[in-house]
N, C-alpha and C. Protein backbone atom coordinates (compact mmCIF):
# COMPACT_ATOMS: atom_id res chain seq x y z
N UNK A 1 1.07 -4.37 -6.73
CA UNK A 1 1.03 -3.17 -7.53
C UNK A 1 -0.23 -3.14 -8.39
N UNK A 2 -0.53 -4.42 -9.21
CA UNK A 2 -1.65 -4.66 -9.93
C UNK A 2 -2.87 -3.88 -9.26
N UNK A 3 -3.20 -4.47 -8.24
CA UNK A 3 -4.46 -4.38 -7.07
C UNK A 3 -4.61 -2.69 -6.55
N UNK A 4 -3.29 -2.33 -6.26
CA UNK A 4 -3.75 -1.13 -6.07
C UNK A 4 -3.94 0.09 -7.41
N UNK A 5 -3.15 -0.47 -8.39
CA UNK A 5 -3.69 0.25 -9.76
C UNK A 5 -4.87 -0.10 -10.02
N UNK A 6 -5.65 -0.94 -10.34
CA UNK A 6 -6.63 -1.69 -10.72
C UNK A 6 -7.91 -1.45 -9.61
N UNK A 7 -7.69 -1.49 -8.60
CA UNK A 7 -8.91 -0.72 -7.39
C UNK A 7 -8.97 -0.20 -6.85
N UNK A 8 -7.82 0.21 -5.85
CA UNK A 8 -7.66 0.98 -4.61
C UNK A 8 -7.58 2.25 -5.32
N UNK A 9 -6.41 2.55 -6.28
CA UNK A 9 -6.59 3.97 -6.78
C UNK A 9 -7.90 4.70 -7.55
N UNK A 10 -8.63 3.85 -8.59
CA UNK A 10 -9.81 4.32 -9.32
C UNK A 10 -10.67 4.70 -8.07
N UNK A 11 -10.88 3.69 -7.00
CA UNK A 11 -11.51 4.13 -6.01
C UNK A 11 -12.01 4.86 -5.26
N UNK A 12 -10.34 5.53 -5.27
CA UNK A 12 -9.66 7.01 -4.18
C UNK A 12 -10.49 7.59 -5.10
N UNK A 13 -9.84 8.23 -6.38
CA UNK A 13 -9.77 9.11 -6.91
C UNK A 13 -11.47 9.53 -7.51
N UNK A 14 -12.30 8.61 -7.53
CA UNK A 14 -13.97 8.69 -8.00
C UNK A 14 -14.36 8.98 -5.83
N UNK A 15 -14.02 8.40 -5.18
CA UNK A 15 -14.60 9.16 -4.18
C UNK A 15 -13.99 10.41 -3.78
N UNK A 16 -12.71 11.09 -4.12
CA UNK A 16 -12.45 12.62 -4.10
C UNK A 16 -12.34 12.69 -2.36
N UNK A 17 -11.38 12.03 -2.02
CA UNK A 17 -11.17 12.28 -0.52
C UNK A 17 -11.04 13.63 -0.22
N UNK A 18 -11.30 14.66 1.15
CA UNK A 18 -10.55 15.35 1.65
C UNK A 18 -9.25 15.71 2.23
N UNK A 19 -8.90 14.31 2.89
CA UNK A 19 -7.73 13.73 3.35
C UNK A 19 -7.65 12.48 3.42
N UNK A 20 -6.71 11.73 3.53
CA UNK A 20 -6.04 10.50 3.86
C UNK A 20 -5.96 10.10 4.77
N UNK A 21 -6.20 9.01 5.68
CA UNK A 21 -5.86 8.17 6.89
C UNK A 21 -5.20 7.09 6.62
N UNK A 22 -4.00 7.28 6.59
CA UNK A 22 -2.93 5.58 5.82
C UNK A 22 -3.07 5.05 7.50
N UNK A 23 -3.38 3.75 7.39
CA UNK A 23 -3.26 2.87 8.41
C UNK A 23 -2.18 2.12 8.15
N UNK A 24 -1.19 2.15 8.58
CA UNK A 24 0.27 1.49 7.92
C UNK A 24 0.30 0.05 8.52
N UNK A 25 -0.24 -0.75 8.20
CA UNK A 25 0.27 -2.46 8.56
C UNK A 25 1.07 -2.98 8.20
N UNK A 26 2.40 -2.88 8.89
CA UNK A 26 3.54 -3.08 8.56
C UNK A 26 3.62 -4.74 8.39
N UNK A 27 2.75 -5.72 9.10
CA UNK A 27 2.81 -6.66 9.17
C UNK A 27 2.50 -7.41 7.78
N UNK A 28 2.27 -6.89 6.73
CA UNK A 28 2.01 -7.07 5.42
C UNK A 28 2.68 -7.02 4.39
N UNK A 29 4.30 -6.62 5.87
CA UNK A 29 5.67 -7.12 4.70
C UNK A 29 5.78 -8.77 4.34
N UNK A 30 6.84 -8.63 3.29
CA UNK A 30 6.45 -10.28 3.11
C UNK A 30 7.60 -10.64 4.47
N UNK A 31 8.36 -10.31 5.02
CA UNK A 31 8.82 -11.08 5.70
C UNK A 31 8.39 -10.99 7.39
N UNK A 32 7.64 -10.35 7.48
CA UNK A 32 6.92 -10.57 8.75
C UNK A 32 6.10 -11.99 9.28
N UNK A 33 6.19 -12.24 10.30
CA UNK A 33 5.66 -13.68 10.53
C UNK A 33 4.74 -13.77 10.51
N UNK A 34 3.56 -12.66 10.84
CA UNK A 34 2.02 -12.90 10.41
C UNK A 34 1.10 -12.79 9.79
N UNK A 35 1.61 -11.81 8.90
CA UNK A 35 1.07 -11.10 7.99
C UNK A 35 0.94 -12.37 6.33
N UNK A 36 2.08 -12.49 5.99
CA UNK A 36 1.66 -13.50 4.86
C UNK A 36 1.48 -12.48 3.18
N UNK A 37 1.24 -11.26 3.75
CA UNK A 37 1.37 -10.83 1.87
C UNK A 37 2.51 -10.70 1.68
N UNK A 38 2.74 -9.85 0.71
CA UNK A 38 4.18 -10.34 -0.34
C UNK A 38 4.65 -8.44 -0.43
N UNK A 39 4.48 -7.80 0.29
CA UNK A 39 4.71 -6.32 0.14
C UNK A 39 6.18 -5.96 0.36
N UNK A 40 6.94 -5.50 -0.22
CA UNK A 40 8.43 -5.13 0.05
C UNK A 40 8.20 -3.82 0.52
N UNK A 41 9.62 -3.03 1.82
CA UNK A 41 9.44 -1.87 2.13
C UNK A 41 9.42 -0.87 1.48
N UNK A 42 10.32 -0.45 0.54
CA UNK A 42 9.89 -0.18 -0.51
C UNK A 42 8.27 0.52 -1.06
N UNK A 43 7.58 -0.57 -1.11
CA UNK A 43 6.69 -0.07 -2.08
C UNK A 43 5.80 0.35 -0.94
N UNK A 44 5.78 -0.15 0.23
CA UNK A 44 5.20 0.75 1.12
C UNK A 44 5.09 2.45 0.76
N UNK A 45 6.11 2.87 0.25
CA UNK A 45 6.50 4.50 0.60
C UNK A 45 5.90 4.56 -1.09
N UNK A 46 5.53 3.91 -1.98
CA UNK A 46 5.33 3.47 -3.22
C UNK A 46 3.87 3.71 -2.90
N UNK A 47 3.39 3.07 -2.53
CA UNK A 47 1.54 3.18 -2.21
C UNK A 47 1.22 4.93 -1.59
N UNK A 48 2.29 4.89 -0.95
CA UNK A 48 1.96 6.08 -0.23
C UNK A 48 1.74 7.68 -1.03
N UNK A 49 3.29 7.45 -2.26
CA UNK A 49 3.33 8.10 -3.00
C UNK A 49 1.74 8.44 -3.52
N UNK A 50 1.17 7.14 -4.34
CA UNK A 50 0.05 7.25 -5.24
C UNK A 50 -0.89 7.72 -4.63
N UNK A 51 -0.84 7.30 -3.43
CA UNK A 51 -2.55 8.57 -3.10
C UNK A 51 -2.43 9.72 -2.84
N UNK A 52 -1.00 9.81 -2.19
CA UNK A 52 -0.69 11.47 -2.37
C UNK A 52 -0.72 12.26 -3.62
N UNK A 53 -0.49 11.54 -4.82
CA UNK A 53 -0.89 12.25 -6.36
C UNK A 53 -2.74 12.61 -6.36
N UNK A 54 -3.62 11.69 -5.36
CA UNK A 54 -4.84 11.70 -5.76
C UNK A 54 -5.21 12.86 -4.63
N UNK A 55 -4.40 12.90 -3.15
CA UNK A 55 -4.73 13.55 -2.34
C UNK A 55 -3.76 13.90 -0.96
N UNK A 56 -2.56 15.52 -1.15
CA UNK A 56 -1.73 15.27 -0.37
C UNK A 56 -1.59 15.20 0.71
N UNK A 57 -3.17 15.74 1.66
CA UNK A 57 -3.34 15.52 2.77
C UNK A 57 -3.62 14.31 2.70
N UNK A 58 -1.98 13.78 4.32
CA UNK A 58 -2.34 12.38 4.44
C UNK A 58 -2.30 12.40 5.77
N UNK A 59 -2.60 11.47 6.84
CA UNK A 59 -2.16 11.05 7.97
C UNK A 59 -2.05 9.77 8.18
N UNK A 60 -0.75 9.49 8.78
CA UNK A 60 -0.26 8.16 8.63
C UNK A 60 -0.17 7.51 10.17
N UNK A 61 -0.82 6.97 10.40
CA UNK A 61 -1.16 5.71 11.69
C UNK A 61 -0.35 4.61 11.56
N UNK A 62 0.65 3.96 12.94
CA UNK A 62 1.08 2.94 12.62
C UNK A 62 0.21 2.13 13.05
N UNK A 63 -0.18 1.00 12.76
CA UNK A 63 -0.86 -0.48 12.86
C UNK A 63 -0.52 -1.20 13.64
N UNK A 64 0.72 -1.68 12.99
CA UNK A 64 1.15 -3.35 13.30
C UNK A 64 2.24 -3.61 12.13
N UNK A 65 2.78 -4.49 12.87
CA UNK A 65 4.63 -4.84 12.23
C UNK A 65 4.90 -5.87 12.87
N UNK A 66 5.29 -6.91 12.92
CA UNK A 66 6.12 -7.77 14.09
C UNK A 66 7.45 -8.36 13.91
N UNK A 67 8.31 -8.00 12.40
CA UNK A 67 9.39 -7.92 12.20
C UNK A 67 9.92 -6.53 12.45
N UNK A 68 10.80 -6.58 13.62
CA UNK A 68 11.19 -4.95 13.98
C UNK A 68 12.23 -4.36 13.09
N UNK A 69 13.07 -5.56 12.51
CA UNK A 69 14.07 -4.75 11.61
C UNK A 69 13.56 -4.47 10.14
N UNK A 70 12.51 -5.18 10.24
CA UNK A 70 12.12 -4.33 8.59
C UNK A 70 10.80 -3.37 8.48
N UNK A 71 10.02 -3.52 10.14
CA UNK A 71 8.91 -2.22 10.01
C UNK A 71 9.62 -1.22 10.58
N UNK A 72 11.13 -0.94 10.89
CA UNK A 72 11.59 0.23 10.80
C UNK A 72 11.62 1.00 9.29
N UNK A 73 12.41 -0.37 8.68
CA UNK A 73 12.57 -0.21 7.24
C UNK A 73 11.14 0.47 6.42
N UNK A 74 10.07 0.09 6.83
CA UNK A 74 9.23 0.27 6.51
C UNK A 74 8.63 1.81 6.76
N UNK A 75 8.75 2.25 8.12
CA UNK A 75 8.36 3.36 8.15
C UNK A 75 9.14 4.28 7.51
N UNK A 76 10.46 3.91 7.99
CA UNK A 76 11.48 5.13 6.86
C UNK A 76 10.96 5.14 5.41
N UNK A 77 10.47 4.05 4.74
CA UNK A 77 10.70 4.44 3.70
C UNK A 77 8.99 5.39 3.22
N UNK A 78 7.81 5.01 3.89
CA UNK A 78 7.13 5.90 3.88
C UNK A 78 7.43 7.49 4.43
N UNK A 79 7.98 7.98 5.55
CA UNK A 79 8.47 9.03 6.00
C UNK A 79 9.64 9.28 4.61
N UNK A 80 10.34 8.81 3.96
CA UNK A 80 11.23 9.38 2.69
C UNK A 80 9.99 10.10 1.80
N UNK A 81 8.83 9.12 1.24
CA UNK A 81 8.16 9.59 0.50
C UNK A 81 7.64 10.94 0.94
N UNK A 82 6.80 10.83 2.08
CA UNK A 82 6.15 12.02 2.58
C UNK A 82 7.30 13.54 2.62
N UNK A 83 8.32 13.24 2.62
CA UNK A 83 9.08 14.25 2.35
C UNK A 83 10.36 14.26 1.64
N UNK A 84 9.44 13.73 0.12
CA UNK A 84 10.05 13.76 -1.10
C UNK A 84 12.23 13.56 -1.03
N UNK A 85 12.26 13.10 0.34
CA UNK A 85 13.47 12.05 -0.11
C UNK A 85 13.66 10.85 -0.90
N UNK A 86 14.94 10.49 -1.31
CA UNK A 86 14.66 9.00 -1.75
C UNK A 86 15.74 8.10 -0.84
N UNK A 87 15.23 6.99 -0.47
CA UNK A 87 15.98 5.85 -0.15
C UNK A 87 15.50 4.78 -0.79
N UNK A 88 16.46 3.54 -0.56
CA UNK A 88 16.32 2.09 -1.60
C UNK A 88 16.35 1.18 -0.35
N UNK A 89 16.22 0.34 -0.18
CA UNK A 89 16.23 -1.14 0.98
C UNK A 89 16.96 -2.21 -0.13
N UNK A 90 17.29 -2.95 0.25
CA UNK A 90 17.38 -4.00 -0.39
C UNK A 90 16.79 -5.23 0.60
N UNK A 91 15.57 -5.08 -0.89
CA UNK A 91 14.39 -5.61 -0.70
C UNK A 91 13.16 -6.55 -1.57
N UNK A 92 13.19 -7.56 -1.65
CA UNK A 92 13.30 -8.18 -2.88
C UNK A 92 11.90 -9.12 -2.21
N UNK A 93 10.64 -9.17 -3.11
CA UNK A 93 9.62 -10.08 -2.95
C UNK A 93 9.22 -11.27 -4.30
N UNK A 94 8.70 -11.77 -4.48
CA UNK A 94 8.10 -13.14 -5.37
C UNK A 94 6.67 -11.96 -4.94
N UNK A 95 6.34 -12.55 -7.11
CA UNK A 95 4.35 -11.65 -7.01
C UNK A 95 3.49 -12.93 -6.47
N UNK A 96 2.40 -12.60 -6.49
CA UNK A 96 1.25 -13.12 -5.85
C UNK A 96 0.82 -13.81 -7.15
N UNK A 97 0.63 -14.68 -7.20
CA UNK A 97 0.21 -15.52 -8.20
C UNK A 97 -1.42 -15.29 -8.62
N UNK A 98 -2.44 -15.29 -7.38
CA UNK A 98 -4.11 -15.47 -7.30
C UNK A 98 -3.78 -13.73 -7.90
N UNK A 99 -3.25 -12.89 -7.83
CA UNK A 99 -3.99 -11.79 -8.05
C UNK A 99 -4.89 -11.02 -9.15
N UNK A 100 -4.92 -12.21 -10.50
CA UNK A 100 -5.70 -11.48 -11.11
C UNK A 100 -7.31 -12.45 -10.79
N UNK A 101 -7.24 -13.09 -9.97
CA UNK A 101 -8.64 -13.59 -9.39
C UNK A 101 -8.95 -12.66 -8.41
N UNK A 102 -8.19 -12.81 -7.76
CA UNK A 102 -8.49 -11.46 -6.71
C UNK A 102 -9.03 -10.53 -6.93
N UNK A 103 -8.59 -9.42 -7.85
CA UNK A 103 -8.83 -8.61 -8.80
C UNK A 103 -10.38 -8.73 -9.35
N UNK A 104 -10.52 -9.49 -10.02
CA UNK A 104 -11.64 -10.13 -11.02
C UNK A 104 -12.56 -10.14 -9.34
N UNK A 105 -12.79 -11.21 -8.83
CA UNK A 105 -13.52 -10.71 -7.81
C UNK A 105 -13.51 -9.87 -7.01
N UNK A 106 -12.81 -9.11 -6.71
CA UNK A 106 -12.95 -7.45 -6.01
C UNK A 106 -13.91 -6.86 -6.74
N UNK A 107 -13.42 -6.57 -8.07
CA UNK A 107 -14.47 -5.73 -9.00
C UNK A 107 -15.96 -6.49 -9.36
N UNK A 108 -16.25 -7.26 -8.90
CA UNK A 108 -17.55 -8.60 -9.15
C UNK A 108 -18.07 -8.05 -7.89
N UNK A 109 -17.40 -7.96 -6.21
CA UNK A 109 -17.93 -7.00 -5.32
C UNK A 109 -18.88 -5.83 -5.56
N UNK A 110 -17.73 -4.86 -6.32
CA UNK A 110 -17.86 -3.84 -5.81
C UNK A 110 -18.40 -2.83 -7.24
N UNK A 111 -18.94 -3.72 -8.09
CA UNK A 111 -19.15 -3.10 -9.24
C UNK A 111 -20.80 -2.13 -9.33
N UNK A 112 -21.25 -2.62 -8.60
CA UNK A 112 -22.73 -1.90 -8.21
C UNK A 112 -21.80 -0.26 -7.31
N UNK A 113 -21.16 -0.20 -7.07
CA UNK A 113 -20.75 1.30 -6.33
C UNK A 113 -19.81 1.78 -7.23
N UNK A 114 -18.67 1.71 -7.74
CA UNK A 114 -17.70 2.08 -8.50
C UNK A 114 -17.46 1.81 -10.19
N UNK A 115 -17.29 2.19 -10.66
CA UNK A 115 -16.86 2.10 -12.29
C UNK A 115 -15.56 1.81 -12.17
N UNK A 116 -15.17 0.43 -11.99
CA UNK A 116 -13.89 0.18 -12.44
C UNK A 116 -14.19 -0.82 -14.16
């Protein structure tokens, strides 16, 4: 949540998209076997929300998933957002510990292009 408040959104919103291309990598649930981040389904439809506040044209691409019972979970719960339903999963992750290094170096990147 940090990461995408903290860069991904200032980002969006100073480059003023036309539209959206969500590339959905489902495999970036935490319980997928290859993926390894810590993302609940849930907040999938959560991310999705926030750039739709910055920009509601979106188009959403699936990626990659390799847990099938929870990148279903996953797409539903983006498809809820996109049309302002609500559903819940029970769905529960542990945070990322490195992320305010992460953070700190993202913006050490990318500070010559963006004002974060």
């Amino acid at each position: 949540n940090q990461i995408l408040d903290d860069i991904f959104l200032p980002v969006a919103e100073q480059f003023k998209p036309d539209f959206i291309i969500f590339s959905s990598g489902f495999d970036s649930h935490h319980l997928d076997p290859l993926g390894g981040l810590k993302i609940t389904a849930d907040y999938f439809g959560e991310i999705l929300s926030k750039f739709q506040d910055i920009q509601p044209k979106i188009v959403c691409t699936l990626e990659g998933g390799y847990n099938l019972e929870w990148m279903g979970k996953c797409i539903v719960s983006q498809l809820a957002k996109m049309t302002s339903n609500k559903i819940k999963t029970e769905d529960s992750s542990s945070e990322n510990k490195n992320v305010e290094k992460v953070i700190k170096d993202i913006k050490n990147e990318i500070k010559d292009y963006w004002e974060l």
